[in-house]
PDB file of N, CA and C in Angstrom:
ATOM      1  N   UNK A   1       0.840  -1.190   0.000  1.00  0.00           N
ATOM      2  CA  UNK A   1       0.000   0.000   0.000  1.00  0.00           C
ATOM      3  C   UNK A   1       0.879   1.246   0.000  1.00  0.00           C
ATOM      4  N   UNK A   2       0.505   2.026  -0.444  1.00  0.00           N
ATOM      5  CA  UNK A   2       1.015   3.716  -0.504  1.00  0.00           C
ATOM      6  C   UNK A   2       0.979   4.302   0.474  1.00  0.00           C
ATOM      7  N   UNK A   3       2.475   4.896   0.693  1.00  0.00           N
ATOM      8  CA  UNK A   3       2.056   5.890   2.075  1.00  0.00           C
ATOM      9  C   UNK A   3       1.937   7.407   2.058  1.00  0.00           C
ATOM     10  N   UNK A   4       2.504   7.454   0.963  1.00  0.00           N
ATOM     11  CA  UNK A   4       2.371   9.168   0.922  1.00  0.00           C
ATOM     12  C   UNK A   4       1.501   9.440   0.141  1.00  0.00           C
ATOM     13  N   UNK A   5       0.893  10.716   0.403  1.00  0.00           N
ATOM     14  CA  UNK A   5      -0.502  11.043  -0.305  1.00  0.00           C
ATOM     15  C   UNK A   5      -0.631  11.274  -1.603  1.00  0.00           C
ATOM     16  N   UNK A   6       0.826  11.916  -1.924  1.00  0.00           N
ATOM     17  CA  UNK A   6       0.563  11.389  -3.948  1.00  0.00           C
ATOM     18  C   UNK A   6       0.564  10.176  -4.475  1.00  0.00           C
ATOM     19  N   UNK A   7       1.191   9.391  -3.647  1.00  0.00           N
ATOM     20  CA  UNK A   7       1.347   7.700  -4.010  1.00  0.00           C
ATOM     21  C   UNK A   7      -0.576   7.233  -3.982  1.00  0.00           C
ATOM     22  N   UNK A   8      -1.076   8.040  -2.794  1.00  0.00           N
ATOM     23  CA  UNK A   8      -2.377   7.477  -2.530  1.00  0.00           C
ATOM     24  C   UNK A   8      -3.157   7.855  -3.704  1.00  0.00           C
ATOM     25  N   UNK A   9      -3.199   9.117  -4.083  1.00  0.00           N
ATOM     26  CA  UNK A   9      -3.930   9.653  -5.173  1.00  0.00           C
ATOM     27  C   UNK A   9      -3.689   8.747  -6.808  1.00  0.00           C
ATOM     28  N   UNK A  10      -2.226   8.943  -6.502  1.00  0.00           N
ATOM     29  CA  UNK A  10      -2.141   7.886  -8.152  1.00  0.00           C
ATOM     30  C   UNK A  10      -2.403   6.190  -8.416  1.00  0.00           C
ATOM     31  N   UNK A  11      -2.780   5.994  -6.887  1.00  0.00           N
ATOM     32  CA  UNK A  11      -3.107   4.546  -7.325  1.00  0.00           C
ATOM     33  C   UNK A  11      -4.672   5.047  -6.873  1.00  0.00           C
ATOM     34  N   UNK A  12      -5.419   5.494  -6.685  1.00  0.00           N
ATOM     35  CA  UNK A  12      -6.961   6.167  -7.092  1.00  0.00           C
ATOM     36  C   UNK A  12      -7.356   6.126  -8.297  1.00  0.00           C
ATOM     37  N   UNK A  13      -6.379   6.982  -8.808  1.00  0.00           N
ATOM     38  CA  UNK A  13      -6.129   7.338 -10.146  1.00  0.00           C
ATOM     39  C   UNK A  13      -6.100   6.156 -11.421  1.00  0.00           C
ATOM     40  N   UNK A  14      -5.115   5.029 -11.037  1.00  0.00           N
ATOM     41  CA  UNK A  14      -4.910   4.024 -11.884  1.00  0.00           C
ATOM     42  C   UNK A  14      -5.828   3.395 -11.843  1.00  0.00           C
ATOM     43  N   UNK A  15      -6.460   2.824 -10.478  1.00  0.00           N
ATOM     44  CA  UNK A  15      -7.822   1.973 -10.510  1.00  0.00           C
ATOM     45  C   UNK A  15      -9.103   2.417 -11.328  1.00  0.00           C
ATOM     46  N   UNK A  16      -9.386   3.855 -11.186  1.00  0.00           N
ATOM     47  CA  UNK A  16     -10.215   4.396 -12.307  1.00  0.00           C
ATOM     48  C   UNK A  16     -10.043   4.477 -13.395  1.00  0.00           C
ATOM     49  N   UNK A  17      -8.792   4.741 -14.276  1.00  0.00           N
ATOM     50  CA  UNK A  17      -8.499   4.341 -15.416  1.00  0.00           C
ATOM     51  C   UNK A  17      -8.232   2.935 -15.710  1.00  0.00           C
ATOM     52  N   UNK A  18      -8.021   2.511 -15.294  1.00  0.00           N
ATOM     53  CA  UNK A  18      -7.933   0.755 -15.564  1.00  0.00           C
ATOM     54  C   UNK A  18      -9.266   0.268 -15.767  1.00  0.00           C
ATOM     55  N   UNK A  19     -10.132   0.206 -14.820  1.00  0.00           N
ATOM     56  CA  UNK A  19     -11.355  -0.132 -14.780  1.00  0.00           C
ATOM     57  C   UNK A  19     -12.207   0.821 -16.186  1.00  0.00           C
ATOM     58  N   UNK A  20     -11.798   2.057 -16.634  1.00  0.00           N
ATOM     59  CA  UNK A  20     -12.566   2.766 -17.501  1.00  0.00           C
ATOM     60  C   UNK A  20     -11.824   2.392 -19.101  1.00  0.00           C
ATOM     61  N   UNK A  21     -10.346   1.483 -19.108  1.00  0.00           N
ATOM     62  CA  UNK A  21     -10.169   1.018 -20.037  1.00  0.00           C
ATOM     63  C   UNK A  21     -10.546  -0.134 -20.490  1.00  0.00           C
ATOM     64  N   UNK A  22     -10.552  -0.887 -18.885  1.00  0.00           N
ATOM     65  CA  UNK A  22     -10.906  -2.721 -19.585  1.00  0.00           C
ATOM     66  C   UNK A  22     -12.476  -2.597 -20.256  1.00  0.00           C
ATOM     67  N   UNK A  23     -13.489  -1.467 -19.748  1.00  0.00           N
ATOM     68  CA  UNK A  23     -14.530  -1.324 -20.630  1.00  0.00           C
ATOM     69  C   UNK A  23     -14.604  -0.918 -21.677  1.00  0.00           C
ATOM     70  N   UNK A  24     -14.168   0.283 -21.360  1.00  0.00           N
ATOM     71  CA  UNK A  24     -13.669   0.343 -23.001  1.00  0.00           C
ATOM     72  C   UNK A  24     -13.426  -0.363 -24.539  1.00  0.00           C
ATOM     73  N   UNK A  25     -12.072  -1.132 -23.878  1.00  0.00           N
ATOM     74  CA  UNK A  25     -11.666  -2.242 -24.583  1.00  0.00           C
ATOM     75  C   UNK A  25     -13.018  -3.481 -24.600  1.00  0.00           C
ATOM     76  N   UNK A  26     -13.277  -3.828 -23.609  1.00  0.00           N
ATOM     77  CA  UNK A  26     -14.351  -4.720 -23.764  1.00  0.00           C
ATOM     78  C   UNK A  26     -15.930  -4.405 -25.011  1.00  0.00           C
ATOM     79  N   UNK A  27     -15.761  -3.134 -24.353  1.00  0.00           N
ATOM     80  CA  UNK A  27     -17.084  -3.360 -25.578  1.00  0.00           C
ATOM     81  C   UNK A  27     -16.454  -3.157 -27.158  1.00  0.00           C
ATOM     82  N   UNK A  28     -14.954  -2.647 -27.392  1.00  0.00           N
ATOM     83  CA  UNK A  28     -14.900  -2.766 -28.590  1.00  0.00           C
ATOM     84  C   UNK A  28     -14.756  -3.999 -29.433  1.00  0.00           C
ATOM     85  N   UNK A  29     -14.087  -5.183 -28.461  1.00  0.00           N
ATOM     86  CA  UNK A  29     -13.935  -6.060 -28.712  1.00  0.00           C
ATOM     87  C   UNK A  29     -15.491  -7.000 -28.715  1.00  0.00           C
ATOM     88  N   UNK A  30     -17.055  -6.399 -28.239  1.00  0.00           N
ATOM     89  CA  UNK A  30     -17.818  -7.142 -28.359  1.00  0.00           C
ATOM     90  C   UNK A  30     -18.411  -6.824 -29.647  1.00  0.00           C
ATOM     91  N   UNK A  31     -18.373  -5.402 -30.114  1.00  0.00           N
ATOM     92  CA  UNK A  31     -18.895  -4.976 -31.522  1.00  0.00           C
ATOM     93  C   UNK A  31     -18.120  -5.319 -32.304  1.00  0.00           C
ATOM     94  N   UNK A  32     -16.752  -5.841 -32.289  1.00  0.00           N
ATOM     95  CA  UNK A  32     -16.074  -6.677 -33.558  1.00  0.00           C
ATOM     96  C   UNK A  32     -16.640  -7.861 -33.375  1.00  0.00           C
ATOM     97  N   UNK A  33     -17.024  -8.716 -32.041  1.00  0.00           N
ATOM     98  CA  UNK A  33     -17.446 -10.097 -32.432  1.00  0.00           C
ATOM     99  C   UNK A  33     -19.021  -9.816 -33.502  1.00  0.00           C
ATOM    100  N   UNK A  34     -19.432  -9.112 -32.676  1.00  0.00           N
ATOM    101  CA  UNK A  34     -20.882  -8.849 -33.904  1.00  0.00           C
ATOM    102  C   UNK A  34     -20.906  -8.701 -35.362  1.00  0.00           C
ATOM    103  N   UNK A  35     -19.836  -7.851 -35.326  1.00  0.00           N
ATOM    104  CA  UNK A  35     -19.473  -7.908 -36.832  1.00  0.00           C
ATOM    105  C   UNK A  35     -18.926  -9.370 -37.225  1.00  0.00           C
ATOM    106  N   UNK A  36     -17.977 -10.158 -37.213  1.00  0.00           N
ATOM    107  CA  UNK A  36     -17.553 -11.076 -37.125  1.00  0.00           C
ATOM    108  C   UNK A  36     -18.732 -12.325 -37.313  1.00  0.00           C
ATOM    109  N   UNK A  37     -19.618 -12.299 -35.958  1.00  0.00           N
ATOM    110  CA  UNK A  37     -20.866 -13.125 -36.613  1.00  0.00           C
ATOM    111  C   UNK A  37     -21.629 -12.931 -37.423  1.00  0.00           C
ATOM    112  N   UNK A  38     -22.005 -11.334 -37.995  1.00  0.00           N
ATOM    113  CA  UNK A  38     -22.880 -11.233 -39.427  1.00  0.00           C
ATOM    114  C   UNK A  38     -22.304 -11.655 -40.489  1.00  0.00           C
ATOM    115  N   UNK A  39     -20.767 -11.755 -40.480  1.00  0.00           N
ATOM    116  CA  UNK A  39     -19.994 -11.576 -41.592  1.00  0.00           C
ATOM    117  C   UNK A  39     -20.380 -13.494 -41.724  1.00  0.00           C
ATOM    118  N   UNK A  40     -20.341 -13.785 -40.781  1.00  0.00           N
ATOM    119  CA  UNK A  40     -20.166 -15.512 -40.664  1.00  0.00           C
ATOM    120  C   UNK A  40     -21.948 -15.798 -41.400  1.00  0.00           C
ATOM    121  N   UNK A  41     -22.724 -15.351 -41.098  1.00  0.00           N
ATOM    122  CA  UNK A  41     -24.254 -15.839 -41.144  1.00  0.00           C
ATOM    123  C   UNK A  41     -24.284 -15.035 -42.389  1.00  0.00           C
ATOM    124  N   UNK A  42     -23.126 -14.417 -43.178  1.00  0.00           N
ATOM    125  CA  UNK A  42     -23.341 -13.674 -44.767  1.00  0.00           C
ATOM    126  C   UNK A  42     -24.493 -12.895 -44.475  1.00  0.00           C
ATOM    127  N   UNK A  43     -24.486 -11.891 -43.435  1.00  0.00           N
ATOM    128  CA  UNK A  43     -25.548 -10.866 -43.762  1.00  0.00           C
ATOM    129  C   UNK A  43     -24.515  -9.711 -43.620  1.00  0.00           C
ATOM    130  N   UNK A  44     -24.115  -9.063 -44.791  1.00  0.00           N
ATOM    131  CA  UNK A  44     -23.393  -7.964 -45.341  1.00  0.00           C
ATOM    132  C   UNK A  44     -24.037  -6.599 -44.780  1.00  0.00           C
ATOM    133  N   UNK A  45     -25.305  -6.392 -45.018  1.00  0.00           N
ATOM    134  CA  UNK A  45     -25.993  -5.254 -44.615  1.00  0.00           C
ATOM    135  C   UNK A  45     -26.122  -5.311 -42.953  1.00  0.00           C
ATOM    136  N   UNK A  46     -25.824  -6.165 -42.695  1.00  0.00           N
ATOM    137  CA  UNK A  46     -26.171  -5.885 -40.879  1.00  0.00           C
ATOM    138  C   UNK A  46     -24.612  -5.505 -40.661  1.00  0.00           C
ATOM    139  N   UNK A  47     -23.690  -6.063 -40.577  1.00  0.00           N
ATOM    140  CA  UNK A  47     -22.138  -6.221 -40.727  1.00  0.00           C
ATOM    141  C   UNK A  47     -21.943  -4.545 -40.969  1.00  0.00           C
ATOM    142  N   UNK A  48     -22.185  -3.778 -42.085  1.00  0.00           N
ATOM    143  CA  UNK A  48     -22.093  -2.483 -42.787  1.00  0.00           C
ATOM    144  C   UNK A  48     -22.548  -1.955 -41.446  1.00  0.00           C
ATOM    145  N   UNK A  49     -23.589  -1.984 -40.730  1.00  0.00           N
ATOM    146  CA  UNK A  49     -24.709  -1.157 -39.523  1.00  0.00           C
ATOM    147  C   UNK A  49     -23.751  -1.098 -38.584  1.00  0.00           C
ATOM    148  N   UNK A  50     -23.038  -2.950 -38.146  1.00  0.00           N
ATOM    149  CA  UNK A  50     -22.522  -2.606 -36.906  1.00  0.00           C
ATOM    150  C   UNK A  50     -20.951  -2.556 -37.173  1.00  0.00           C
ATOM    151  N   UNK A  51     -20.478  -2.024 -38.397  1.00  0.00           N
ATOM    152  CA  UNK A  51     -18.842  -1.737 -38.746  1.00  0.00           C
ATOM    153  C   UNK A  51     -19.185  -0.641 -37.849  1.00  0.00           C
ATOM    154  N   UNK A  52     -19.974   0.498 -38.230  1.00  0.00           N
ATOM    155  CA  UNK A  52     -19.698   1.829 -38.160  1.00  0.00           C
ATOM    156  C   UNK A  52     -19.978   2.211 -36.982  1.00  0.00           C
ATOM    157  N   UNK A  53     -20.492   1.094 -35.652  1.00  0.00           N
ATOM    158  CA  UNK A  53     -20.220   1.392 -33.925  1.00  0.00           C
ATOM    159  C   UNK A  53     -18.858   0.755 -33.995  1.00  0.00           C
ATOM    160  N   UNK A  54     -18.426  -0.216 -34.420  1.00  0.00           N
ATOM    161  CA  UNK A  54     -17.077  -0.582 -34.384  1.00  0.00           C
ATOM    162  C   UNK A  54     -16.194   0.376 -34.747  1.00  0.00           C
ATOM    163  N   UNK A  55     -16.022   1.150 -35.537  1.00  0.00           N
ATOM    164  CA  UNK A  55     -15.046   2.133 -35.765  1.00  0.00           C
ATOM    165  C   UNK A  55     -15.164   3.630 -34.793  1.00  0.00           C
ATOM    166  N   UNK A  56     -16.574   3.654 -34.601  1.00  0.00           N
ATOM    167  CA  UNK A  56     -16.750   4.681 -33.466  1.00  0.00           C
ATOM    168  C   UNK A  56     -15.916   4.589 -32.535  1.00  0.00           C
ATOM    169  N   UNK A  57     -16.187   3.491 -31.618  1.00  0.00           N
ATOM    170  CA  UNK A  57     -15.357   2.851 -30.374  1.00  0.00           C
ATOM    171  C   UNK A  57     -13.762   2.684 -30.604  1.00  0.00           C
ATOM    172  N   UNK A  58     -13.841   2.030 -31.614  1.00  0.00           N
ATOM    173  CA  UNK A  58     -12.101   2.092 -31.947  1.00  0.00           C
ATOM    174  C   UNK A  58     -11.486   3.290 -32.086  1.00  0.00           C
ATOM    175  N   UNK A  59     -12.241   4.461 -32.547  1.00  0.00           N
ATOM    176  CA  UNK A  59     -11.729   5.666 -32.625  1.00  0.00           C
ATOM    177  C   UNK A  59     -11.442   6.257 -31.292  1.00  0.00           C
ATOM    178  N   UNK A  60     -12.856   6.097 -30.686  1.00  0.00           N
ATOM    179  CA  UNK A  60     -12.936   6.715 -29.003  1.00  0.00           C
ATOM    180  C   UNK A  60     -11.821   6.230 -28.576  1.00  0.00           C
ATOM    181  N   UNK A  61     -11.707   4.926 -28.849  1.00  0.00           N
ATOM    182  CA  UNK A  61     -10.338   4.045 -27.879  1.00  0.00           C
ATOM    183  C   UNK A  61      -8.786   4.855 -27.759  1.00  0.00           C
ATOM    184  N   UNK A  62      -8.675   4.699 -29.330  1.00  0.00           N
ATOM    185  CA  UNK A  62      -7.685   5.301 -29.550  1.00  0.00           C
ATOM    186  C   UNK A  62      -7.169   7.111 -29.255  1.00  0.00           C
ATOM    187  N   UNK A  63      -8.349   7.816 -29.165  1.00  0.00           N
ATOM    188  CA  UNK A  63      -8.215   9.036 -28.919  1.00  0.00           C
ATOM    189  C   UNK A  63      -8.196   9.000 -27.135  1.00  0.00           C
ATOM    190  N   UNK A  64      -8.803   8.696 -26.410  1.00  0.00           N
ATOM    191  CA  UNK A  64      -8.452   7.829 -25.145  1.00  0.00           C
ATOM    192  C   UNK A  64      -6.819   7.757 -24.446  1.00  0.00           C
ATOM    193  N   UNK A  65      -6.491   6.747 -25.615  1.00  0.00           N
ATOM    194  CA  UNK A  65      -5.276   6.576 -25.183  1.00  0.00           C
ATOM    195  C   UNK A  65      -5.007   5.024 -24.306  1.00  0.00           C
ATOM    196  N   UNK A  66      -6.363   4.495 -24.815  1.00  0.00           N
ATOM    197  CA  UNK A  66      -6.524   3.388 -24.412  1.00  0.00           C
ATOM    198  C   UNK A  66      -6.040   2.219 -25.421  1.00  0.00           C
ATOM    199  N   UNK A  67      -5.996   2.457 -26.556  1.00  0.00           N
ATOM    200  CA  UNK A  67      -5.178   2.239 -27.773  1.00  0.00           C
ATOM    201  C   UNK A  67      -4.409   2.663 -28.511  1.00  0.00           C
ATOM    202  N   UNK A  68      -2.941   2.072 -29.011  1.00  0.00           N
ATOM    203  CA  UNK A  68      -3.008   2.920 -30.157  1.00  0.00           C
ATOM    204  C   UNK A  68      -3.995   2.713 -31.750  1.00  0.00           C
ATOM    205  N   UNK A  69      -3.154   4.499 -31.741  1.00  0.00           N
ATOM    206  CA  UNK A  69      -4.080   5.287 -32.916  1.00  0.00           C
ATOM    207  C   UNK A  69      -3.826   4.167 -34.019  1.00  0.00           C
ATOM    208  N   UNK A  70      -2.310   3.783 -34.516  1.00  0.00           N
ATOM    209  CA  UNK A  70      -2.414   2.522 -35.375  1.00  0.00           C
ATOM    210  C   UNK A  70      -3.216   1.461 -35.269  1.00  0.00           C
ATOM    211  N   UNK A  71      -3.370   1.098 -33.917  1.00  0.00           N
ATOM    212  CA  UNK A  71      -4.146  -0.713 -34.087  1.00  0.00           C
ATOM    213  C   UNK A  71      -5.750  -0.103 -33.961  1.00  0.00           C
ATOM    214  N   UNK A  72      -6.038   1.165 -33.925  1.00  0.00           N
ATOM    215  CA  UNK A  72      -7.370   1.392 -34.161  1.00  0.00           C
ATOM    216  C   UNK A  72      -7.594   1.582 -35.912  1.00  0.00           C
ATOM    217  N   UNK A  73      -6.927   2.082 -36.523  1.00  0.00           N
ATOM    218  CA  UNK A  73      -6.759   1.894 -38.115  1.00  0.00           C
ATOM    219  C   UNK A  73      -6.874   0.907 -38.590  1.00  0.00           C
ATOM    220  N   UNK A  74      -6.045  -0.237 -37.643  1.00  0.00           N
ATOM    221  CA  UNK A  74      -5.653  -1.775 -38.245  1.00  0.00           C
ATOM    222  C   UNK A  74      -6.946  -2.098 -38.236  1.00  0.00           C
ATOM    223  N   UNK A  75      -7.880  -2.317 -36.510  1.00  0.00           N
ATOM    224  CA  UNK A  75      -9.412  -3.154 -36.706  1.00  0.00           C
ATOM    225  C   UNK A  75     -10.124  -2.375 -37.569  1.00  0.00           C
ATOM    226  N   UNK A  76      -9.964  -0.748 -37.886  1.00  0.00           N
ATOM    227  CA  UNK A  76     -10.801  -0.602 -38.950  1.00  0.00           C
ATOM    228  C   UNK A  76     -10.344  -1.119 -40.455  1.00  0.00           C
ATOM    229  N   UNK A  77      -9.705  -1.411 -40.652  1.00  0.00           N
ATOM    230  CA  UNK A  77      -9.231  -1.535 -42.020  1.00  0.00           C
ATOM    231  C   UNK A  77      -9.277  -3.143 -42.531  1.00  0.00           C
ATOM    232  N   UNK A  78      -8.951  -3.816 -41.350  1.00  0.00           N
ATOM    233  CA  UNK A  78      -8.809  -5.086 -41.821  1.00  0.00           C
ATOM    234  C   UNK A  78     -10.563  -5.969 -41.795  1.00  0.00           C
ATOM    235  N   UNK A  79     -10.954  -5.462 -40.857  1.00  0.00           N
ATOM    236  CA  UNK A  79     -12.594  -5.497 -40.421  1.00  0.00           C
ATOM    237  C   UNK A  79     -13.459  -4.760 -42.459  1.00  0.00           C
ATOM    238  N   UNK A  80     -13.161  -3.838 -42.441  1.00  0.00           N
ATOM    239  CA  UNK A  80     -13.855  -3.217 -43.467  1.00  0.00           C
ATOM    240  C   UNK A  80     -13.081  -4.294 -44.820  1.00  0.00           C
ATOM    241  N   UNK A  81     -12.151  -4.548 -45.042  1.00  0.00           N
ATOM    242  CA  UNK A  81     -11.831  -5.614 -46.186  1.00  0.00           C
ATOM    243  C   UNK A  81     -12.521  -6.783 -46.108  1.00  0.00           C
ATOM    244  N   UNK A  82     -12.432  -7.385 -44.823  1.00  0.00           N
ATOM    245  CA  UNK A  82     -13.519  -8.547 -44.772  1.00  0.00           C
ATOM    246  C   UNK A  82     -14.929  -8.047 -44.991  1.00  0.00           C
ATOM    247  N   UNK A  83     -15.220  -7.115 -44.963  1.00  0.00           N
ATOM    248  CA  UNK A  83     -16.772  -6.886 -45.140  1.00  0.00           C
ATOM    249  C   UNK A  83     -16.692  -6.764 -46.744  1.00  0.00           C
ATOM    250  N   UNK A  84     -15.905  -6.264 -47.256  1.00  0.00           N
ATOM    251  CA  UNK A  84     -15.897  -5.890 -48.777  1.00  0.00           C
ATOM    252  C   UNK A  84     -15.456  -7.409 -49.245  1.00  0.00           C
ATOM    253  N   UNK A  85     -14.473  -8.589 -49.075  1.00  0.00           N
ATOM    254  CA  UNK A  85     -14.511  -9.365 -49.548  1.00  0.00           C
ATOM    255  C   UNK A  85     -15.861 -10.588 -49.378  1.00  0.00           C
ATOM    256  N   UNK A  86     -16.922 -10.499 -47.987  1.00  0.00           N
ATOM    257  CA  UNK A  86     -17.529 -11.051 -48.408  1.00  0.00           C
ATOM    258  C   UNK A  86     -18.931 -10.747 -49.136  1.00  0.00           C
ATOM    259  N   UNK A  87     -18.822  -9.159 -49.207  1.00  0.00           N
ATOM    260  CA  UNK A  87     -19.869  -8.498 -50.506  1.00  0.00           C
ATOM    261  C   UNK A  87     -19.434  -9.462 -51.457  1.00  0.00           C
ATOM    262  N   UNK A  88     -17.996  -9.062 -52.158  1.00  0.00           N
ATOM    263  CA  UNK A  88     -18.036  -9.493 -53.208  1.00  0.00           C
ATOM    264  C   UNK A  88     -17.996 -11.532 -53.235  1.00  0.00           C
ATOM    265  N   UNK A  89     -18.134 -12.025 -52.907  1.00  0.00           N
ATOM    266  CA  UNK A  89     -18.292 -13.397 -52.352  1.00  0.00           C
ATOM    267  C   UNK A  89     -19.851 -13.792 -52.589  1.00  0.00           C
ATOM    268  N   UNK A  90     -20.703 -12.499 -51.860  1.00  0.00           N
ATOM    269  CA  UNK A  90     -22.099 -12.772 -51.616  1.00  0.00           C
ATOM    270  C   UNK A  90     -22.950 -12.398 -53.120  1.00  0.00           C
ATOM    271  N   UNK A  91     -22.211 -11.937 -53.788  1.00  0.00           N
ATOM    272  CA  UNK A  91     -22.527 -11.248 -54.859  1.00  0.00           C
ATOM    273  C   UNK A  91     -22.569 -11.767 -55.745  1.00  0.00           C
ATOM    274  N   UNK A  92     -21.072 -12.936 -56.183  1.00  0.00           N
ATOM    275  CA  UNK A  92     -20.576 -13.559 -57.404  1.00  0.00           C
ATOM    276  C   UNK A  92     -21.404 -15.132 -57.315  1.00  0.00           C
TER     277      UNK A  92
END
């Protein structure tokens, strides 16, 4: 435990940010599984609906500082190719 009172404040401090990142992180990681299962059940148009809370959150994340700004690019980018490869999949 901390004995001096800035020691006390910054582990205050960490427990609230910790706890306000693992949510964070958690729900971004539950709107990629969503996406992930439309993409699986080939419904393209639902997938398109819930990309664009997925990139919300990934953005929030990353502006946060709860991510980086790169691996918030990466789930958007690599997420949005799978949606475009299985358009074109669902299509041909």
């Amino acid at each position: 435990m901390p004995h001096s009172a800035s020691a006390k404040k910054r582990l205050r401090q960490n427990v609230r940010s910790r706890d306000r990142n693992k949510a964070m992180k958690s729900e971004m990681k539950t709107s990629i599984r969503k996406v992930l299962d439309a993409l699986s059940a080939k419904d393209v148009t639902a997938a398109k609906d819930l990309f664009k809370s997925v990139a919300k959150k990934a953005d929030q994340a990353a502006t946060a500082k709860t991510i980086h700004r790169n691996k918030a690019a990466r789930i958007k980018s690599r997420l949005s190719a799978r949606i475009v490869k299985t358009a074109q999949s669902a299509a041909s």
